[in-house]
N, C-alpha and C. Protein backbone atom coordinates (compact mmCIF):
# COMPACT_ATOMS: atom_id res chain seq x y z
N UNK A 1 122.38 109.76 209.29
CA UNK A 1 122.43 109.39 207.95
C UNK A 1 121.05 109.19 207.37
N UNK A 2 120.35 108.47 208.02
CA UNK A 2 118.92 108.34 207.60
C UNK A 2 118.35 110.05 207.64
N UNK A 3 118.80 110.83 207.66
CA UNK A 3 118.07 112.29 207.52
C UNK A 3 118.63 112.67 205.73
N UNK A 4 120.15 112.31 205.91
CA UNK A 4 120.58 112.66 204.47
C UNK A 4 120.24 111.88 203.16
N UNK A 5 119.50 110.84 203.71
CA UNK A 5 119.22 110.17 202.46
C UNK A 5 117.61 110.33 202.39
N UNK A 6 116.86 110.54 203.43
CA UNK A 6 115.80 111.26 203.39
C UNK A 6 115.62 112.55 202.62
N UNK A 7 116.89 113.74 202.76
CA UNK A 7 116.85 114.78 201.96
C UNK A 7 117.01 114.40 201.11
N UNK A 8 117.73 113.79 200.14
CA UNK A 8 118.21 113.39 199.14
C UNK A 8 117.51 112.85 198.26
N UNK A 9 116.75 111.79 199.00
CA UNK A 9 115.45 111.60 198.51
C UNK A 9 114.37 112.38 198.45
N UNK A 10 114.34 113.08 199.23
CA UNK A 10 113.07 114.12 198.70
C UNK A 10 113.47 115.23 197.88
N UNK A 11 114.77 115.39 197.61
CA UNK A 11 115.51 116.41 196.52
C UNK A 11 115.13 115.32 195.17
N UNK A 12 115.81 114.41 195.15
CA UNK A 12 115.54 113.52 194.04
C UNK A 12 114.50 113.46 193.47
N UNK A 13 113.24 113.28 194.23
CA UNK A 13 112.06 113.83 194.22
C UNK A 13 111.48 114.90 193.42
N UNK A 14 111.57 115.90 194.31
CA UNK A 14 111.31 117.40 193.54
C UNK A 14 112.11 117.47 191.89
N UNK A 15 113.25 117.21 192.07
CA UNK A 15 114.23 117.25 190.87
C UNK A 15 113.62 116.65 189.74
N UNK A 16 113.09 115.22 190.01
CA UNK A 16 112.40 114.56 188.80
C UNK A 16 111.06 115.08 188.48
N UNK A 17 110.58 115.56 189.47
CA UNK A 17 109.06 115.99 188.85
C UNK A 17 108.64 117.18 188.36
N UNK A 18 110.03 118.10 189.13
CA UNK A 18 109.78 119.41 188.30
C UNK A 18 110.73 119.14 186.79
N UNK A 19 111.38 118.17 186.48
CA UNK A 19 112.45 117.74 185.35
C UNK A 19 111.14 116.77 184.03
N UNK A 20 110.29 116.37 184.80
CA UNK A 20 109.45 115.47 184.25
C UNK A 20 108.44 116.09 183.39
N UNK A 21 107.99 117.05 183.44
CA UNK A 21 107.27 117.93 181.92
C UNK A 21 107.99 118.16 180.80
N UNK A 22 109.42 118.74 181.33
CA UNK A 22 110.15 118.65 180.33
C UNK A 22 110.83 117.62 179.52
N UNK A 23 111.11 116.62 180.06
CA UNK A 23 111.69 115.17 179.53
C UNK A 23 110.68 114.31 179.03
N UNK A 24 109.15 114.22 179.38
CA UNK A 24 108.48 113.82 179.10
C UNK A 24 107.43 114.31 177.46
N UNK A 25 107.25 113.32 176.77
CA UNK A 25 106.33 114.31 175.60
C UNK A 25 105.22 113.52 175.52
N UNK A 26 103.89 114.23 175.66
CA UNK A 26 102.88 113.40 175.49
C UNK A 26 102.71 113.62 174.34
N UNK A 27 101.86 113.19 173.73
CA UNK A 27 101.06 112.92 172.24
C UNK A 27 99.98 113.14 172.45
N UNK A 28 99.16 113.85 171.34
CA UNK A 28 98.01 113.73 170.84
C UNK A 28 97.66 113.21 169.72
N UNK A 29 96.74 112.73 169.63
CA UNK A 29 96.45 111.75 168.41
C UNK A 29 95.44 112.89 167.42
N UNK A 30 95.70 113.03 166.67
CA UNK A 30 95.04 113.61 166.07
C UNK A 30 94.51 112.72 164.54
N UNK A 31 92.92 113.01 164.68
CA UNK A 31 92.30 112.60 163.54
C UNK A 31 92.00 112.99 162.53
N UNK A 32 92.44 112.66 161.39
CA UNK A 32 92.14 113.14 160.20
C UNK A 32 91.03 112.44 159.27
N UNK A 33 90.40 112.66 159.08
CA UNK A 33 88.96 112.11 158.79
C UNK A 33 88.61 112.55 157.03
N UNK A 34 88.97 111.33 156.09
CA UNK A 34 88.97 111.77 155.03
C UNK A 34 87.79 111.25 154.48
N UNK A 35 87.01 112.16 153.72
CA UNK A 35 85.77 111.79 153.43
C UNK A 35 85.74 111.34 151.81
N UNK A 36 85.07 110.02 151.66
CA UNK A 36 85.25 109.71 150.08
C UNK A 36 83.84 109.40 149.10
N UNK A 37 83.80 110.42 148.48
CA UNK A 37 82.36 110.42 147.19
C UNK A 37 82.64 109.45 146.45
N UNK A 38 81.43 108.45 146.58
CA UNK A 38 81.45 107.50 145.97
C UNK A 38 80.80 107.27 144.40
N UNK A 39 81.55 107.92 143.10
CA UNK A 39 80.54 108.43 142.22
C UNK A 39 80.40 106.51 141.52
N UNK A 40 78.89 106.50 141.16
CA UNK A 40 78.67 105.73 140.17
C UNK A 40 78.03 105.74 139.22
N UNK A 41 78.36 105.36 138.49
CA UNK A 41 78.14 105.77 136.62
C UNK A 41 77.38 104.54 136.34
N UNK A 42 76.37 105.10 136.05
CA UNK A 42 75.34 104.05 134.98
C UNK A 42 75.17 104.06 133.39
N UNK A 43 75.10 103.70 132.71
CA UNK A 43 75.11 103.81 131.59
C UNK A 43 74.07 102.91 130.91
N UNK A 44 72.65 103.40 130.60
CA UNK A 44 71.96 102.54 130.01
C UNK A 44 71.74 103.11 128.35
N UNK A 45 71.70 101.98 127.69
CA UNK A 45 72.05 102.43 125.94
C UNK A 45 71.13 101.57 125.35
N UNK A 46 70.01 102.17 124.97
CA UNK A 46 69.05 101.55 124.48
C UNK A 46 69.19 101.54 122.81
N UNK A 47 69.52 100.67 121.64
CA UNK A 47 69.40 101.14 120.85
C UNK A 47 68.28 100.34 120.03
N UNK A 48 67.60 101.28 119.25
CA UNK A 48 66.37 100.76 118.62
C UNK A 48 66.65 101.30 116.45
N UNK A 49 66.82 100.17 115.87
CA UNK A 49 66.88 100.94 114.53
C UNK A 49 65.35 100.48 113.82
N UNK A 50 65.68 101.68 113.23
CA UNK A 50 64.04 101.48 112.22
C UNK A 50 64.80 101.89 110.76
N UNK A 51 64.62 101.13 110.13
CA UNK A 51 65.12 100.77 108.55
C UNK A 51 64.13 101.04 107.80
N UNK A 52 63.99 101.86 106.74
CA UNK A 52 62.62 102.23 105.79
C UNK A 52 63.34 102.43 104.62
N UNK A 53 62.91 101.61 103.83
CA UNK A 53 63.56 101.63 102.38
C UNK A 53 62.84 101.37 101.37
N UNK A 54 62.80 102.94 101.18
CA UNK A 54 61.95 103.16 99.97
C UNK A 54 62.44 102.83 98.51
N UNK A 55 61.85 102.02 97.86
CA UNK A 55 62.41 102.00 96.50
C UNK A 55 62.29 102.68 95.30
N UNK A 56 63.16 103.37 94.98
CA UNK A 56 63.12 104.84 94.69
C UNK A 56 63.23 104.20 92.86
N UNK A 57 63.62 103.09 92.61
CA UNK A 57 64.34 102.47 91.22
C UNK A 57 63.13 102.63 90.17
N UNK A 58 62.47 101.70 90.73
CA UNK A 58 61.05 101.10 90.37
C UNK A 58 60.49 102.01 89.25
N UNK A 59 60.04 102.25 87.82
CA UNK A 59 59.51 103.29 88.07
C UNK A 59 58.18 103.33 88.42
N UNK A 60 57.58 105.28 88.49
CA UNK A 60 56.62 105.16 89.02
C UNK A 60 55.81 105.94 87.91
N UNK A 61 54.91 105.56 87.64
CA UNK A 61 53.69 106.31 86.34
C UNK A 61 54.32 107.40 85.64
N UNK A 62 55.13 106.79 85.40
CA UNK A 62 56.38 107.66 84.44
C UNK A 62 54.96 108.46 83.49
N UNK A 63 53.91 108.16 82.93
CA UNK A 63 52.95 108.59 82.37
C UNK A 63 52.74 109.99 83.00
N UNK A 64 52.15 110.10 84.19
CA UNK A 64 52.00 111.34 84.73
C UNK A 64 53.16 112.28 84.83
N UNK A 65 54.06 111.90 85.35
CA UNK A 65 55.30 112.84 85.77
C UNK A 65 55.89 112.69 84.30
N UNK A 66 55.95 112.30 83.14
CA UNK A 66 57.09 112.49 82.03
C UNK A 66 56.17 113.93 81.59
N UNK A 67 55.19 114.17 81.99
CA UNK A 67 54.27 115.48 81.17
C UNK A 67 54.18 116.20 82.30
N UNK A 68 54.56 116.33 83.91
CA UNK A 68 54.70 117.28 84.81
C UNK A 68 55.21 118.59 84.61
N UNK A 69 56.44 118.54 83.68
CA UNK A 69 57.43 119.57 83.32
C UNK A 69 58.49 119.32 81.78
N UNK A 70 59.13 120.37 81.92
CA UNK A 70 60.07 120.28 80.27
C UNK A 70 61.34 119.50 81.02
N UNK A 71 62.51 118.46 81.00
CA UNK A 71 63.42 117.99 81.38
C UNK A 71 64.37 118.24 80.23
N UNK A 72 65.40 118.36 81.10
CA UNK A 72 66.92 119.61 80.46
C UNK A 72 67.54 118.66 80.87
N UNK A 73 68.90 118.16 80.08
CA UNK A 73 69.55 117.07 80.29
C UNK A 73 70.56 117.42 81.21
N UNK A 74 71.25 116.43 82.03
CA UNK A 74 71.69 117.12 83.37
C UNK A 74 73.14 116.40 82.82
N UNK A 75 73.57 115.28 82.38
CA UNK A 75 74.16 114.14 81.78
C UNK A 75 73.98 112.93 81.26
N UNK A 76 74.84 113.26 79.60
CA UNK A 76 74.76 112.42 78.81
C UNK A 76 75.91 111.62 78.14
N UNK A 77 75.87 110.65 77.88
CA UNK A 77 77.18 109.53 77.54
C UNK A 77 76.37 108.94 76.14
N UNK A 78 77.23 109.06 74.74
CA UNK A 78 76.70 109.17 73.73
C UNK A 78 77.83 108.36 72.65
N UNK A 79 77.51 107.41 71.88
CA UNK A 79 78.27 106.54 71.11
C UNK A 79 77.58 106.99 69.99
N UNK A 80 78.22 107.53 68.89
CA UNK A 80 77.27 108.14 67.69
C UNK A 80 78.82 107.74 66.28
N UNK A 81 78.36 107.04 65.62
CA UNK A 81 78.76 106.33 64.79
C UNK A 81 80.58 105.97 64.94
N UNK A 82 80.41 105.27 66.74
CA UNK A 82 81.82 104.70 67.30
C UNK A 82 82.79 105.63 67.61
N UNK A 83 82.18 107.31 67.60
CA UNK A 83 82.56 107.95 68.59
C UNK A 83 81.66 108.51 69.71
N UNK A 84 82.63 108.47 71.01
CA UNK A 84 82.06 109.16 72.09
C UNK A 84 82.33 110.04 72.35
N UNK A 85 81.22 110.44 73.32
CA UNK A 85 80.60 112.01 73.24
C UNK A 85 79.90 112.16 75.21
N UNK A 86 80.35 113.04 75.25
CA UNK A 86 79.83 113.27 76.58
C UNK A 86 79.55 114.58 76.96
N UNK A 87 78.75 115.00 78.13
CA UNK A 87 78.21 116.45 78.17
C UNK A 87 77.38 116.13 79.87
N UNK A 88 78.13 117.22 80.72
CA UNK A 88 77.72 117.14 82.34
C UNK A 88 77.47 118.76 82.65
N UNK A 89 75.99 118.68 82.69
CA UNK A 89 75.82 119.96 83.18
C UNK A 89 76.86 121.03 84.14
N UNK A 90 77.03 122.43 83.75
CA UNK A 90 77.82 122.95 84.89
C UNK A 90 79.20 122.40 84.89
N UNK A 91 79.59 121.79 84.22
CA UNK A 91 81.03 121.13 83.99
C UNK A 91 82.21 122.10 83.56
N UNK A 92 83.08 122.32 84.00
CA UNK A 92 84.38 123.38 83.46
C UNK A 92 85.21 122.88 82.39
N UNK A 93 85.07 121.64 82.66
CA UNK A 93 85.86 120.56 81.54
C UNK A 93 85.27 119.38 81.20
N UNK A 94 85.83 118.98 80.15
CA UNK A 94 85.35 117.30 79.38
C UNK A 94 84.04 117.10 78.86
N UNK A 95 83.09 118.48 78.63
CA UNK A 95 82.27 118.05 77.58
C UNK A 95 82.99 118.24 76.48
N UNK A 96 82.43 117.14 75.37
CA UNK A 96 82.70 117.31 74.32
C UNK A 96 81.11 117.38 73.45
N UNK A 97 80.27 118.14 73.84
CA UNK A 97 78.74 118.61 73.31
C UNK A 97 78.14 119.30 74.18
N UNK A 98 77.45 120.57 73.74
CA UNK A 98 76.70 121.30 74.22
C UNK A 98 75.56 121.42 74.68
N UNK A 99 74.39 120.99 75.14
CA UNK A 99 73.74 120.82 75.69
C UNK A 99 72.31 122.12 76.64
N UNK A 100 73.57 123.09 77.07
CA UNK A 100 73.19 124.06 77.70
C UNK A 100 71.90 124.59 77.54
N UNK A 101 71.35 124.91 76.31
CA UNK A 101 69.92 125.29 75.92
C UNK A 101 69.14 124.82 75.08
N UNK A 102 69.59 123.08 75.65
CA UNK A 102 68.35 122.02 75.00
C UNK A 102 67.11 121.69 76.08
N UNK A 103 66.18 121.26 75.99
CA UNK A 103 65.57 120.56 76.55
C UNK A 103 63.94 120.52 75.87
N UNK A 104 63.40 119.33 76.48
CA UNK A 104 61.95 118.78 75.76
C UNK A 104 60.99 118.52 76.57
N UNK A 105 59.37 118.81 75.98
CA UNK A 105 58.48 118.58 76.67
C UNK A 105 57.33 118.35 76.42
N UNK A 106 57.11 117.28 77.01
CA UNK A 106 56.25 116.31 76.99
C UNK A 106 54.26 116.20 77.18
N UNK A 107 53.56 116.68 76.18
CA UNK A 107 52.37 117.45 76.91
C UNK A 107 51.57 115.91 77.12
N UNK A 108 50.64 115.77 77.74
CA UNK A 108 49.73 115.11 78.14
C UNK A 108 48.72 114.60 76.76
N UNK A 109 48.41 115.21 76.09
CA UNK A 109 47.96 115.12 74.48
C UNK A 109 48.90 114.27 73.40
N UNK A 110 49.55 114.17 74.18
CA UNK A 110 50.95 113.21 73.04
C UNK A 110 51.36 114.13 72.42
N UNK A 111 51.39 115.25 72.43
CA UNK A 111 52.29 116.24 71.19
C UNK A 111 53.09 116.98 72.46
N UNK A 112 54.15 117.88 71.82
CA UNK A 112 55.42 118.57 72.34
C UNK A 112 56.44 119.25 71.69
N UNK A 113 57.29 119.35 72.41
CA UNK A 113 58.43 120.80 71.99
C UNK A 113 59.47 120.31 72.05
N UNK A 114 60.48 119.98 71.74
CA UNK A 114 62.23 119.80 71.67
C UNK A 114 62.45 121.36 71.21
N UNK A 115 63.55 121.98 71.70
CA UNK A 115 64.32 122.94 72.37
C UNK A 115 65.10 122.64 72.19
N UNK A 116 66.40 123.38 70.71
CA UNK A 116 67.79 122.69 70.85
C UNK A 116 68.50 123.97 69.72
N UNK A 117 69.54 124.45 70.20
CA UNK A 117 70.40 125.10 69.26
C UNK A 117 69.38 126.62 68.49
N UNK A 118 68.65 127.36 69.84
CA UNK A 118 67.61 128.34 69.63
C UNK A 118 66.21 127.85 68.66
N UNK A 119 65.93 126.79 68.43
CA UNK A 119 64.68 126.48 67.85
C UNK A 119 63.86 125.84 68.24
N UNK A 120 62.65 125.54 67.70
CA UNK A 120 61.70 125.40 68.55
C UNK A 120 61.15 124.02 67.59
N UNK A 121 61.40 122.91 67.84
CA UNK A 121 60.01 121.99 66.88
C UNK A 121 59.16 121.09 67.65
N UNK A 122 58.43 120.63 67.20
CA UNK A 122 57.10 120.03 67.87
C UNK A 122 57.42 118.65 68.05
N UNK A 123 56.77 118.16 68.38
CA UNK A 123 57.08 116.11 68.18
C UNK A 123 55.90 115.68 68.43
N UNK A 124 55.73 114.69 68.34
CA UNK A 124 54.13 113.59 69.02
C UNK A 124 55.26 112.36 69.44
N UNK A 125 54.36 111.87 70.77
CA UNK A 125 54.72 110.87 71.10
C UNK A 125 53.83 109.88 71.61
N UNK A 126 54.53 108.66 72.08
CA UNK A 126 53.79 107.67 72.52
C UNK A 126 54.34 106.97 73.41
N UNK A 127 53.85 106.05 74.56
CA UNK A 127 54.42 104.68 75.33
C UNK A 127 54.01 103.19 74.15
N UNK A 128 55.20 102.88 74.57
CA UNK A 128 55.85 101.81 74.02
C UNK A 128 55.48 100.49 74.83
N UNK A 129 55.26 100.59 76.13
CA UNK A 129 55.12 99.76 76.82
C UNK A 129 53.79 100.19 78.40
N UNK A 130 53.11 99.15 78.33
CA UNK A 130 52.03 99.05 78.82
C UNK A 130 52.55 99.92 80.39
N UNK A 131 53.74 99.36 80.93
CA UNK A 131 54.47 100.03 82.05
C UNK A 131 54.87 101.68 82.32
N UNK A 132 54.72 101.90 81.05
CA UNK A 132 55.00 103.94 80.79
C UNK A 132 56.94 103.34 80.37
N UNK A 133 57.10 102.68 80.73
CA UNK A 133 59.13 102.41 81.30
C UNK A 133 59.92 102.66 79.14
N UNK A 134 58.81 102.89 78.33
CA UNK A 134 59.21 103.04 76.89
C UNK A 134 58.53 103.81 76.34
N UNK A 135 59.34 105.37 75.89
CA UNK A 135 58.84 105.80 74.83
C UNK A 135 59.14 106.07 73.34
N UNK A 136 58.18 106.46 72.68
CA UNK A 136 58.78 106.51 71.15
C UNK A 136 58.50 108.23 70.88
N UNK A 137 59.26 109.10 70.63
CA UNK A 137 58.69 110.19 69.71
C UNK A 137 59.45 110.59 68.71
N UNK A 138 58.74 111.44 67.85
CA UNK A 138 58.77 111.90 66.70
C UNK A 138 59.47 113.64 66.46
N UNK A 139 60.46 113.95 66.25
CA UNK A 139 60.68 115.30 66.12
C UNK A 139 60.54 115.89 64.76
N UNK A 140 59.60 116.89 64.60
CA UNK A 140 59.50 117.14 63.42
C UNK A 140 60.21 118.05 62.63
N UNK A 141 61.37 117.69 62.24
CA UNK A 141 62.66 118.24 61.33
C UNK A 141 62.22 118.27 60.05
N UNK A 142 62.64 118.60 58.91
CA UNK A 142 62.17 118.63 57.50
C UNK A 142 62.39 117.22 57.00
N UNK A 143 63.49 116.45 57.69
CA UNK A 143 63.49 114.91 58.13
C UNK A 143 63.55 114.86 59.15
N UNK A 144 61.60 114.32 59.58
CA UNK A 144 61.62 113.87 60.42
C UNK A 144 62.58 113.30 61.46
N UNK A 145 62.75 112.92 63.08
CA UNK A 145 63.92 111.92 63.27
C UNK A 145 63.00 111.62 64.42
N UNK A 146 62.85 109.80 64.30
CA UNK A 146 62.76 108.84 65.49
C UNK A 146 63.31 108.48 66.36
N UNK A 147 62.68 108.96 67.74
CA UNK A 147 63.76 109.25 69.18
C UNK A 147 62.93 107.90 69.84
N UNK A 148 63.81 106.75 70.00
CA UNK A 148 63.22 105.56 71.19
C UNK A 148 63.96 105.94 72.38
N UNK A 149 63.01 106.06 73.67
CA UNK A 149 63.90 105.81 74.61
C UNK A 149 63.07 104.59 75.73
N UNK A 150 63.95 104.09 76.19
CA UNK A 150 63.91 102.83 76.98
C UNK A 150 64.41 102.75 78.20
N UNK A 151 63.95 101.54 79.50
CA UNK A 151 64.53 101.54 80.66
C UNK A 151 64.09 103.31 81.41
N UNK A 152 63.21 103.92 81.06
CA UNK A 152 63.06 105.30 81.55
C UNK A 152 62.45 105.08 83.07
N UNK A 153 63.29 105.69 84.07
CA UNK A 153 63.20 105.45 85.60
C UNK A 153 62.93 106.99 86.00
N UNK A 154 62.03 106.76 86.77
CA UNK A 154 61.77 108.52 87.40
C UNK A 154 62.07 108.23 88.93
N UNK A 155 63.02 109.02 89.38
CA UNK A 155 63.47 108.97 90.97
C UNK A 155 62.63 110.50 91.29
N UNK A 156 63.14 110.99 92.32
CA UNK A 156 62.72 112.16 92.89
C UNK A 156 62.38 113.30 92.22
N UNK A 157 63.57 113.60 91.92
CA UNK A 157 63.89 114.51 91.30
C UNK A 157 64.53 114.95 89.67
N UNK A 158 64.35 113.75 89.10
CA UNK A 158 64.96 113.00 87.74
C UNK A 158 64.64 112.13 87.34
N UNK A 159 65.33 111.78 86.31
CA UNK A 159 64.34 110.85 85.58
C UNK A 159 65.82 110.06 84.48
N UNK A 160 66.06 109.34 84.81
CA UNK A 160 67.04 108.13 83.83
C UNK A 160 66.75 107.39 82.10
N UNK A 161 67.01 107.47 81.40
CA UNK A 161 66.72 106.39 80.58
C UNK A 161 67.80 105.87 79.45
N UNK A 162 67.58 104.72 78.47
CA UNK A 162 68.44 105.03 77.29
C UNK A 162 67.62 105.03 76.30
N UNK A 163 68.48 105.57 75.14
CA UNK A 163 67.93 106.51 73.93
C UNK A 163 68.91 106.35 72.61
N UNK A 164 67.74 105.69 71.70
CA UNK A 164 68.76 105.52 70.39
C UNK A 164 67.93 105.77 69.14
N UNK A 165 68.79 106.24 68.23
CA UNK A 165 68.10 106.68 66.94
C UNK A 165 69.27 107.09 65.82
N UNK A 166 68.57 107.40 64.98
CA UNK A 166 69.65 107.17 63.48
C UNK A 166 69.06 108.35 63.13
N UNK A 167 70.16 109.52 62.75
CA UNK A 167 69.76 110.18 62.10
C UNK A 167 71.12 111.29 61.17
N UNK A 168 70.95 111.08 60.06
CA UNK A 168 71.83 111.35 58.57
C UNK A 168 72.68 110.18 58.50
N UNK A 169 71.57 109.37 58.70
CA UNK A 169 72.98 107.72 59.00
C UNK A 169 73.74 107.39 59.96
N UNK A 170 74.05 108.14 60.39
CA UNK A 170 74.20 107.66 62.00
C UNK A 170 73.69 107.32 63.16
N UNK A 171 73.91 105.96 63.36
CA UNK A 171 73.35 105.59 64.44
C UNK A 171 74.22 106.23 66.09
N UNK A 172 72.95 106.34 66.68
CA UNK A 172 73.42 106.92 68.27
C UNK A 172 72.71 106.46 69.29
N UNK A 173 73.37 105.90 70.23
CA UNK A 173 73.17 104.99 71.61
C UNK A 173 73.66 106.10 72.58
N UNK A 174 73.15 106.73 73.75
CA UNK A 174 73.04 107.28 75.17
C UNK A 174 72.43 106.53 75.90
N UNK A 175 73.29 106.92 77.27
CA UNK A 175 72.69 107.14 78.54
C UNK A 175 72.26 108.34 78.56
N UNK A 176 70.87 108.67 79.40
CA UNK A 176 71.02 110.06 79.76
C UNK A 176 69.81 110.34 81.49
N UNK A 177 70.59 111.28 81.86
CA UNK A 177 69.92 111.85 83.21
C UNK A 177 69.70 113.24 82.43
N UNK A 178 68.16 113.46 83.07
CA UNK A 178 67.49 115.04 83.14
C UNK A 178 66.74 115.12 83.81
N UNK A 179 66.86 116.42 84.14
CA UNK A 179 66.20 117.12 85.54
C UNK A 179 64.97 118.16 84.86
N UNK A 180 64.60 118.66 85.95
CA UNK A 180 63.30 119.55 85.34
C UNK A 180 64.01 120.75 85.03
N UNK A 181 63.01 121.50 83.86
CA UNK A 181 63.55 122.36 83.89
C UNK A 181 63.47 124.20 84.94
């Protein structure tokens, strides 16, 4: 008996170990190795303001520049014996006055030209105020007519003022902007 359990055992044997690759599962470990970019964002924001403010209001030797060139009215707002009257260069609508081929100029000598309705007359003028900011002129019509204008501001490119005078009895108060011509 001890022979048959000897075989038996050494069958048992063989049986499990040639049975044992197959019943058995090893593992491998496998590594996966994930790589991570670390982005970082800086953000530096420097801000610097520089403010320059020119004052454009003021005027400036309205004397020199009112005799630079002829100024063509660009827009005008006009109260002429408690009716109004208006006129915007280039406008398609809402003048109610023409304007288109007026304009005046101013010589350095105190004398000049008004330009209005194809004619040509002369004027003399003057400052009103030690500042240039007032003038007075004269258009010479067969009656005469006295043109004051006041508050006259020269910006860049233009020139602001108001303007009043009486003429066939009617009195007339404007605003007016003109540009060169």
């Amino acid at each position: 008996m001890k022979k048959l359990v000897s075989t038996l055992s050494l069958f048992a044997c063989v049986a499990i170990f040639s049975f044992l690759p197959f019943s058995m599962t090893s593992c491998t470990k496998e590594t996966t190795i994930i790589e991570k970019d670390t982005i970082v964002e800086k953000d530096t924001v420097i801000v610097k303001d520089t403010i320059v403010r020119v004052d454009t209001v003021a005027p400036v030797k309205v004397k020199v520049k009112l005799t630079d060139c002829s100024w063509k009215i660009d827009e005008i707002r006009s109260v002429q014996s408690n009716t109004n009257y208006y006129y915007k260069r280039g406008a398609s609508s809402g003048n109610t006055f023409n304007f288109d081929n007026e304009y005046i100029k101013f010589n350095i000598d105190k004398t000049g030209e008004y330009f209005a309705d194809g004619y040509t007359y002369s004027l003399t003028w003057d400052y009103l105020a030690s500042d240039s900011s007032q003038v007075r002129y004269t258009v010479a019509y067969p009656k005469p007519l006295i043109v004051t204008w006041e508050r006259i501001k020269y910006y860049k490119d233009y020139i602001t003022y108001s303007e009043y005078y009486t003429k066939e009895g009617m009195n007339t108060l404007s605003t007016v902007k003109r540009i060169p011509k």
